[in-house]
PDB file of N, CA and C in Angstrom:
ATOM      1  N   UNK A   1      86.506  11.087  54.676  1.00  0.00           N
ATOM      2  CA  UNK A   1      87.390  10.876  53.563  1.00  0.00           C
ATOM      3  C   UNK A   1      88.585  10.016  53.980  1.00  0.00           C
ATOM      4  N   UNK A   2      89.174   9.954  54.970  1.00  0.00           N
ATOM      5  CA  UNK A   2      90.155   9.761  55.527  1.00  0.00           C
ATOM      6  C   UNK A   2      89.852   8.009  55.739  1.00  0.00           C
ATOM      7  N   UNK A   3      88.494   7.691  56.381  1.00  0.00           N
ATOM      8  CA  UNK A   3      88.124   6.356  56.264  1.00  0.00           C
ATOM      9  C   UNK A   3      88.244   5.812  54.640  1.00  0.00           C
ATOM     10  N   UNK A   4      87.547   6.218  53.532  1.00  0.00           N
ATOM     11  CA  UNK A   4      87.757   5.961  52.355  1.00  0.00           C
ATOM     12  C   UNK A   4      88.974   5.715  51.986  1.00  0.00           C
ATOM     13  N   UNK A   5      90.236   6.576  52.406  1.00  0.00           N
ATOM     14  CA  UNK A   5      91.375   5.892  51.840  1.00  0.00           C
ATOM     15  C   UNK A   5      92.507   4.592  53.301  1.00  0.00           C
ATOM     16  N   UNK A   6      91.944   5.046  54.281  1.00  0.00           N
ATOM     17  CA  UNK A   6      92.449   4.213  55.018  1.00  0.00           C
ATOM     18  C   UNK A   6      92.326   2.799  54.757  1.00  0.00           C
ATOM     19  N   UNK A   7      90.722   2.540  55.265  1.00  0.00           N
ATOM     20  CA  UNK A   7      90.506   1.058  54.971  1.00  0.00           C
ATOM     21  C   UNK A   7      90.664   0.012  54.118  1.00  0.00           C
ATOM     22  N   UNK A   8      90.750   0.790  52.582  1.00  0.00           N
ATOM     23  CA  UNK A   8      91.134  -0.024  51.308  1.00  0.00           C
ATOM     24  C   UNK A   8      91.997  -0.522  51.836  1.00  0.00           C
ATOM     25  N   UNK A   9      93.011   0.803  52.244  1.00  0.00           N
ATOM     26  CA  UNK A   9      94.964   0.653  52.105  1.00  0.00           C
ATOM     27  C   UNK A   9      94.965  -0.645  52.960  1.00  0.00           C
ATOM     28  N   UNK A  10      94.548  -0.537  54.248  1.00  0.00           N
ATOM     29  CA  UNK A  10      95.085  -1.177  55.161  1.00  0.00           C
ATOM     30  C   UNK A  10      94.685  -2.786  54.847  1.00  0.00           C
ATOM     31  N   UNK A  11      93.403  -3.047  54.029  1.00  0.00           N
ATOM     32  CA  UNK A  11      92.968  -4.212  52.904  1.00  0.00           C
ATOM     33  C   UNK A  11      93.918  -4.641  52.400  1.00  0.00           C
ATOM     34  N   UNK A  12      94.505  -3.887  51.641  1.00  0.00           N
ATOM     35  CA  UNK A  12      95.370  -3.823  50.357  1.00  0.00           C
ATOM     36  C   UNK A  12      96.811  -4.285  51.209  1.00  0.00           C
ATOM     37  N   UNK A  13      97.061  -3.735  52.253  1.00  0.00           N
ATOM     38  CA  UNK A  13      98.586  -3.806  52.613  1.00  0.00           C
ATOM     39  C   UNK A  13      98.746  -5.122  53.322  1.00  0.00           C
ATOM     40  N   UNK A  14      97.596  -5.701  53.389  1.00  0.00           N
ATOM     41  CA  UNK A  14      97.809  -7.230  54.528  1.00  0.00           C
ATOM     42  C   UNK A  14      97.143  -7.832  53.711  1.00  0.00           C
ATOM     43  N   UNK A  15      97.099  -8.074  52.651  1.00  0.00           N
ATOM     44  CA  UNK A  15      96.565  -9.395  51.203  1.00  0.00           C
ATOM     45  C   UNK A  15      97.248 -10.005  51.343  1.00  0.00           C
ATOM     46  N   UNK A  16      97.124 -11.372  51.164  1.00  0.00           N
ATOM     47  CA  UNK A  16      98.321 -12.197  50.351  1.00  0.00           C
ATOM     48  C   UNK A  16      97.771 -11.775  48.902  1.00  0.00           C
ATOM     49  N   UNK A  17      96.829 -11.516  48.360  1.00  0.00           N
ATOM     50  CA  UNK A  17      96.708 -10.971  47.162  1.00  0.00           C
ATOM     51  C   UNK A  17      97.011  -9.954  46.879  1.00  0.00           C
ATOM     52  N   UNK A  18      98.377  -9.294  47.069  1.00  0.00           N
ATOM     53  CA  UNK A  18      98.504  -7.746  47.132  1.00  0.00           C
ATOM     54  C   UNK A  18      98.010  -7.107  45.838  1.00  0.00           C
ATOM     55  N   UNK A  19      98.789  -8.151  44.706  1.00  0.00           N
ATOM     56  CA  UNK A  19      99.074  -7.345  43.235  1.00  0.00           C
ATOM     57  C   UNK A  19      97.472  -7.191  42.531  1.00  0.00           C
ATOM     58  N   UNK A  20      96.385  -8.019  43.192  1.00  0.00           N
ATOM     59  CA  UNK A  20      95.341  -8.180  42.499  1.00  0.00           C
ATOM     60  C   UNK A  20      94.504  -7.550  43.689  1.00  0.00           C
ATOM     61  N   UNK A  21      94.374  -7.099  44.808  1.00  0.00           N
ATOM     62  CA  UNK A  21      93.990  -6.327  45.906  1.00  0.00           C
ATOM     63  C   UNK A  21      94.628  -4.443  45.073  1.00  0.00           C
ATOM     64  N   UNK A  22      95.830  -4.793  44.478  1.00  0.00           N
ATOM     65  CA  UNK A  22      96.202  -3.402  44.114  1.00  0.00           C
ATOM     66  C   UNK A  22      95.598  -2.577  43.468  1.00  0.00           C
ATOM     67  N   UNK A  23      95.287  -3.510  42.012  1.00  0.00           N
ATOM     68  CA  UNK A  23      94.699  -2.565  41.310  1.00  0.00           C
ATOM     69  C   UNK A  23      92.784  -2.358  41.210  1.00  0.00           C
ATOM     70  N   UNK A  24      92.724  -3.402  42.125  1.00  0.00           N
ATOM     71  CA  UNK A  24      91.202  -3.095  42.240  1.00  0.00           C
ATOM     72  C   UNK A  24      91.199  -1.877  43.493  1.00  0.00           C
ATOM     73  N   UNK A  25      91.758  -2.034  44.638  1.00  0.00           N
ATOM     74  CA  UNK A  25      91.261  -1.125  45.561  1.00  0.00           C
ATOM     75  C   UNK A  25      91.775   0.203  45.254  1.00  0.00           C
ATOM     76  N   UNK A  26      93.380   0.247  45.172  1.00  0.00           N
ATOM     77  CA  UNK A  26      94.335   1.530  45.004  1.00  0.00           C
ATOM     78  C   UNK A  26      93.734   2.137  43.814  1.00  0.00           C
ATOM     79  N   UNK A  27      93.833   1.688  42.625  1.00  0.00           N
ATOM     80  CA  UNK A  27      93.284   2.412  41.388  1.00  0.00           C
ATOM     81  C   UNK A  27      92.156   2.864  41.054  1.00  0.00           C
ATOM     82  N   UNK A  28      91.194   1.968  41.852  1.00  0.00           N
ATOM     83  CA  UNK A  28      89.808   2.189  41.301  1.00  0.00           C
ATOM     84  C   UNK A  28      89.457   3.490  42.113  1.00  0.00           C
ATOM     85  N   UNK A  29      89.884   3.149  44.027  1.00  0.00           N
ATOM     86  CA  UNK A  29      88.921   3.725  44.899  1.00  0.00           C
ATOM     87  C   UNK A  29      89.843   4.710  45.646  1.00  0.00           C
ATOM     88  N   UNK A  30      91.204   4.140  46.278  1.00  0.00           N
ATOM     89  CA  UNK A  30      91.917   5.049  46.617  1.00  0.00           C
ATOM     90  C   UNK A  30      92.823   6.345  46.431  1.00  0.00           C
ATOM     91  N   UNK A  31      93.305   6.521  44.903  1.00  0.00           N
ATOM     92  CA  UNK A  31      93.584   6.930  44.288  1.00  0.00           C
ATOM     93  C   UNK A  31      92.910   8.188  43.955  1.00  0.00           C
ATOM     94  N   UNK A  32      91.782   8.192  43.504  1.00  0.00           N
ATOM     95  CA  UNK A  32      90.880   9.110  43.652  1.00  0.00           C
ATOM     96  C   UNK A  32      90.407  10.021  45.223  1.00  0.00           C
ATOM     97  N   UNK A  33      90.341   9.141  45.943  1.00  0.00           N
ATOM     98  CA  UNK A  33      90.252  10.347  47.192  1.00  0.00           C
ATOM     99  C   UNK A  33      91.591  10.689  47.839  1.00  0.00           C
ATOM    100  N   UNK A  34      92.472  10.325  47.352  1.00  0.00           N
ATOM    101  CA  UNK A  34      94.019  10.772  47.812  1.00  0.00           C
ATOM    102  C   UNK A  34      93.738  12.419  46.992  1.00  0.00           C
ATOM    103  N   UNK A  35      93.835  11.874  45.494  1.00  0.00           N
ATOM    104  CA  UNK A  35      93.910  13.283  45.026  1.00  0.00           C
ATOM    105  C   UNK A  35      92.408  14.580  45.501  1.00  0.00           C
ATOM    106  N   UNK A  36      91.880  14.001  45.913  1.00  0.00           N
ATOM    107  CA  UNK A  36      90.628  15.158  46.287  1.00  0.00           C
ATOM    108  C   UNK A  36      90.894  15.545  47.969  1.00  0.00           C
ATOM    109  N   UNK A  37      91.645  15.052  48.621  1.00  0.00           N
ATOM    110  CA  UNK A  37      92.584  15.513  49.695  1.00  0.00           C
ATOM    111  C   UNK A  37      93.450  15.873  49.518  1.00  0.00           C
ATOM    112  N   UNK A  38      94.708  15.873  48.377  1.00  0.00           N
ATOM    113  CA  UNK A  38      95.688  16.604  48.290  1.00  0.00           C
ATOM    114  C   UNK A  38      94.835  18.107  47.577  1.00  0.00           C
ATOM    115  N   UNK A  39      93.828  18.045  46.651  1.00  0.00           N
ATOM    116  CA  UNK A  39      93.380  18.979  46.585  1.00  0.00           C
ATOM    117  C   UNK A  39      92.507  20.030  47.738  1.00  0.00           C
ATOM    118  N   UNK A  40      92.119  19.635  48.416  1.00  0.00           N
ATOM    119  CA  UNK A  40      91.294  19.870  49.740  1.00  0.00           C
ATOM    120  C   UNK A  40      92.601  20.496  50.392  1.00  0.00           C
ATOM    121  N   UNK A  41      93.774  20.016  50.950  1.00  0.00           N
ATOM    122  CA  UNK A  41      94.556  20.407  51.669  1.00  0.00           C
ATOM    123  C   UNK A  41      95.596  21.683  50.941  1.00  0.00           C
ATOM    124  N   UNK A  42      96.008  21.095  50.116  1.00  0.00           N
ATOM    125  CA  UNK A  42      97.151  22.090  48.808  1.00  0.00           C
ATOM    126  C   UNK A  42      97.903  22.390  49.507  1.00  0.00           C
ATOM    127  N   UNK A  43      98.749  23.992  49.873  1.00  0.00           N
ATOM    128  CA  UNK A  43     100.133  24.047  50.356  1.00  0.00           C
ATOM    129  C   UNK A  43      99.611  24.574  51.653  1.00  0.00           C
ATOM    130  N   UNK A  44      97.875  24.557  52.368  1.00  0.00           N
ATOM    131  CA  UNK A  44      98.385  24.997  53.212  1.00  0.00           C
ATOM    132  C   UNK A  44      99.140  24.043  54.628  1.00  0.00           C
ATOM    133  N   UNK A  45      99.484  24.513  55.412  1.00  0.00           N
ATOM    134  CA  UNK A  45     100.404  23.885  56.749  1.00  0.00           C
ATOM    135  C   UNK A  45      99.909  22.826  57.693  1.00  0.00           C
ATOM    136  N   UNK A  46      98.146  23.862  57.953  1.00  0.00           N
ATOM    137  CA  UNK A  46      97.062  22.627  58.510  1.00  0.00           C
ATOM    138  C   UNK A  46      96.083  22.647  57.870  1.00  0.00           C
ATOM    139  N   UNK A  47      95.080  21.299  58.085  1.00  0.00           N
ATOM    140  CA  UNK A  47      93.584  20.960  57.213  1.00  0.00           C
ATOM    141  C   UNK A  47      92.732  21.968  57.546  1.00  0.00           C
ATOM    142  N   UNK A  48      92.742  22.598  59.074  1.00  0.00           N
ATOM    143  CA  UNK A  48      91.783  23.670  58.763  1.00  0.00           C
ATOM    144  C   UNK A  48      92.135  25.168  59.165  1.00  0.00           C
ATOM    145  N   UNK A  49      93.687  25.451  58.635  1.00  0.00           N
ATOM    146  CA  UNK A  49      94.355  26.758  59.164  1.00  0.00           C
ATOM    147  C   UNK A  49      95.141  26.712  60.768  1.00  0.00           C
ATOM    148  N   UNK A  50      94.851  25.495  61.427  1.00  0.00           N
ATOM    149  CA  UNK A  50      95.557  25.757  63.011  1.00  0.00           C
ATOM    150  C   UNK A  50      95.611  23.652  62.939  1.00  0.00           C
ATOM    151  N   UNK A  51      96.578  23.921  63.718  1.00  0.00           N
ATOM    152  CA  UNK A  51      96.944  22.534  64.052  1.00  0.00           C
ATOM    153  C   UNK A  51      95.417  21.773  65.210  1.00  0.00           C
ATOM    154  N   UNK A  52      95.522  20.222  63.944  1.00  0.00           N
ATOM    155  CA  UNK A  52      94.188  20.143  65.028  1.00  0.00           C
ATOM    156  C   UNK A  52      93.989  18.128  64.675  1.00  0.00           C
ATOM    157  N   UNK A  53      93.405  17.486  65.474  1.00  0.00           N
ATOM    158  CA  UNK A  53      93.307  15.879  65.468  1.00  0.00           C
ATOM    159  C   UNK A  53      93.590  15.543  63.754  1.00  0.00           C
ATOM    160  N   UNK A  54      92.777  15.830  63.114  1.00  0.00           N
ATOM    161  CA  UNK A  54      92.565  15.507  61.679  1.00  0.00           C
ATOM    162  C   UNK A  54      94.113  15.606  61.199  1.00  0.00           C
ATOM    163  N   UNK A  55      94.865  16.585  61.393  1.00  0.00           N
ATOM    164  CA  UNK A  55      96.500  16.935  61.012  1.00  0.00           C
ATOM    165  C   UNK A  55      97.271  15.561  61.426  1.00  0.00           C
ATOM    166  N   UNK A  56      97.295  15.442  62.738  1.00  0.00           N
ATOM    167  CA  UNK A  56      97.677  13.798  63.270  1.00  0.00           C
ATOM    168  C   UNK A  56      97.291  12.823  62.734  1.00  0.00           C
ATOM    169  N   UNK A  57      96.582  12.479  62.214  1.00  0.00           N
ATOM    170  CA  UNK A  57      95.859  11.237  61.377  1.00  0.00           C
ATOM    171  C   UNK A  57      96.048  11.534  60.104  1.00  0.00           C
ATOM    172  N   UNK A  58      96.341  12.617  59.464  1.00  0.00           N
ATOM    173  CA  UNK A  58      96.697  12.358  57.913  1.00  0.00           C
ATOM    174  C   UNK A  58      97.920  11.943  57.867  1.00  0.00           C
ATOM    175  N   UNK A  59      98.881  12.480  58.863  1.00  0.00           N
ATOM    176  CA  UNK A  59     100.137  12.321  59.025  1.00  0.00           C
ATOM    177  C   UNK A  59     100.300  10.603  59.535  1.00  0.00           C
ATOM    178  N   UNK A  60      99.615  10.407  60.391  1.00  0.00           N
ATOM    179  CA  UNK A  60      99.950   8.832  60.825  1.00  0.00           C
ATOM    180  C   UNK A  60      99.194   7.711  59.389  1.00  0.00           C
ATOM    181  N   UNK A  61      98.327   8.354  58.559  1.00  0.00           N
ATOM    182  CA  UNK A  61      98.466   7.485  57.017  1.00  0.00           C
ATOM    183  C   UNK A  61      99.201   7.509  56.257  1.00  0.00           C
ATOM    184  N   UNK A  62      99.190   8.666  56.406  1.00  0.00           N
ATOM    185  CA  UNK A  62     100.569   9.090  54.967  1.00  0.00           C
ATOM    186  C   UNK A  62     101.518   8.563  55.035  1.00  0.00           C
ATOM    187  N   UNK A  63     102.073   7.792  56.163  1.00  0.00           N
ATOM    188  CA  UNK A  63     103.085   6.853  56.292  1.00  0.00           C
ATOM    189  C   UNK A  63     103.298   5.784  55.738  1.00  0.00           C
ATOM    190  N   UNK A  64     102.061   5.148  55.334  1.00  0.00           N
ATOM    191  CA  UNK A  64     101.754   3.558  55.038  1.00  0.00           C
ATOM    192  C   UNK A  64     102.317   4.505  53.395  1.00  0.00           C
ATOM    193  N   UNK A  65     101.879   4.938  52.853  1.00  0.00           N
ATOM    194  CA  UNK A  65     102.434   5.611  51.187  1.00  0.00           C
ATOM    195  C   UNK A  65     103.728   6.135  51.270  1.00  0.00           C
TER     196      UNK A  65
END
């Protein structure tokens, strides 16, 4: 999942076509698995109850947003 929203972004963030890179990649494709990971994750602390690789890498994307 994490590939699905990475690679668009990182597409999307080095365009010279940003505004037309935007709404095709962000809206169509990324957008949608953001929210099925914020749902997947919700309030808890870590992705799978204990701190673990996957926690580091949501955190080092979530930056680019």
């Amino acid at each position: 999942m994490l590939e699905d929203i990475f690679n668009p972004s990182l597409n999307m963030f080095f365009s010279p076509r940003y505004n037309e890179d935007k709404a095709r990649l962000y809206d169509n494709k990324v957008k949608t698995k953001l929210e099925e990971l914020n749902h997947f994750i919700g309030n808890k602390e870590f992705v799978l109850g204990y701190l673990t690789l996957i926690d580091f890498k949501i955190a080092e994307v979530s930056y680019y947003f």
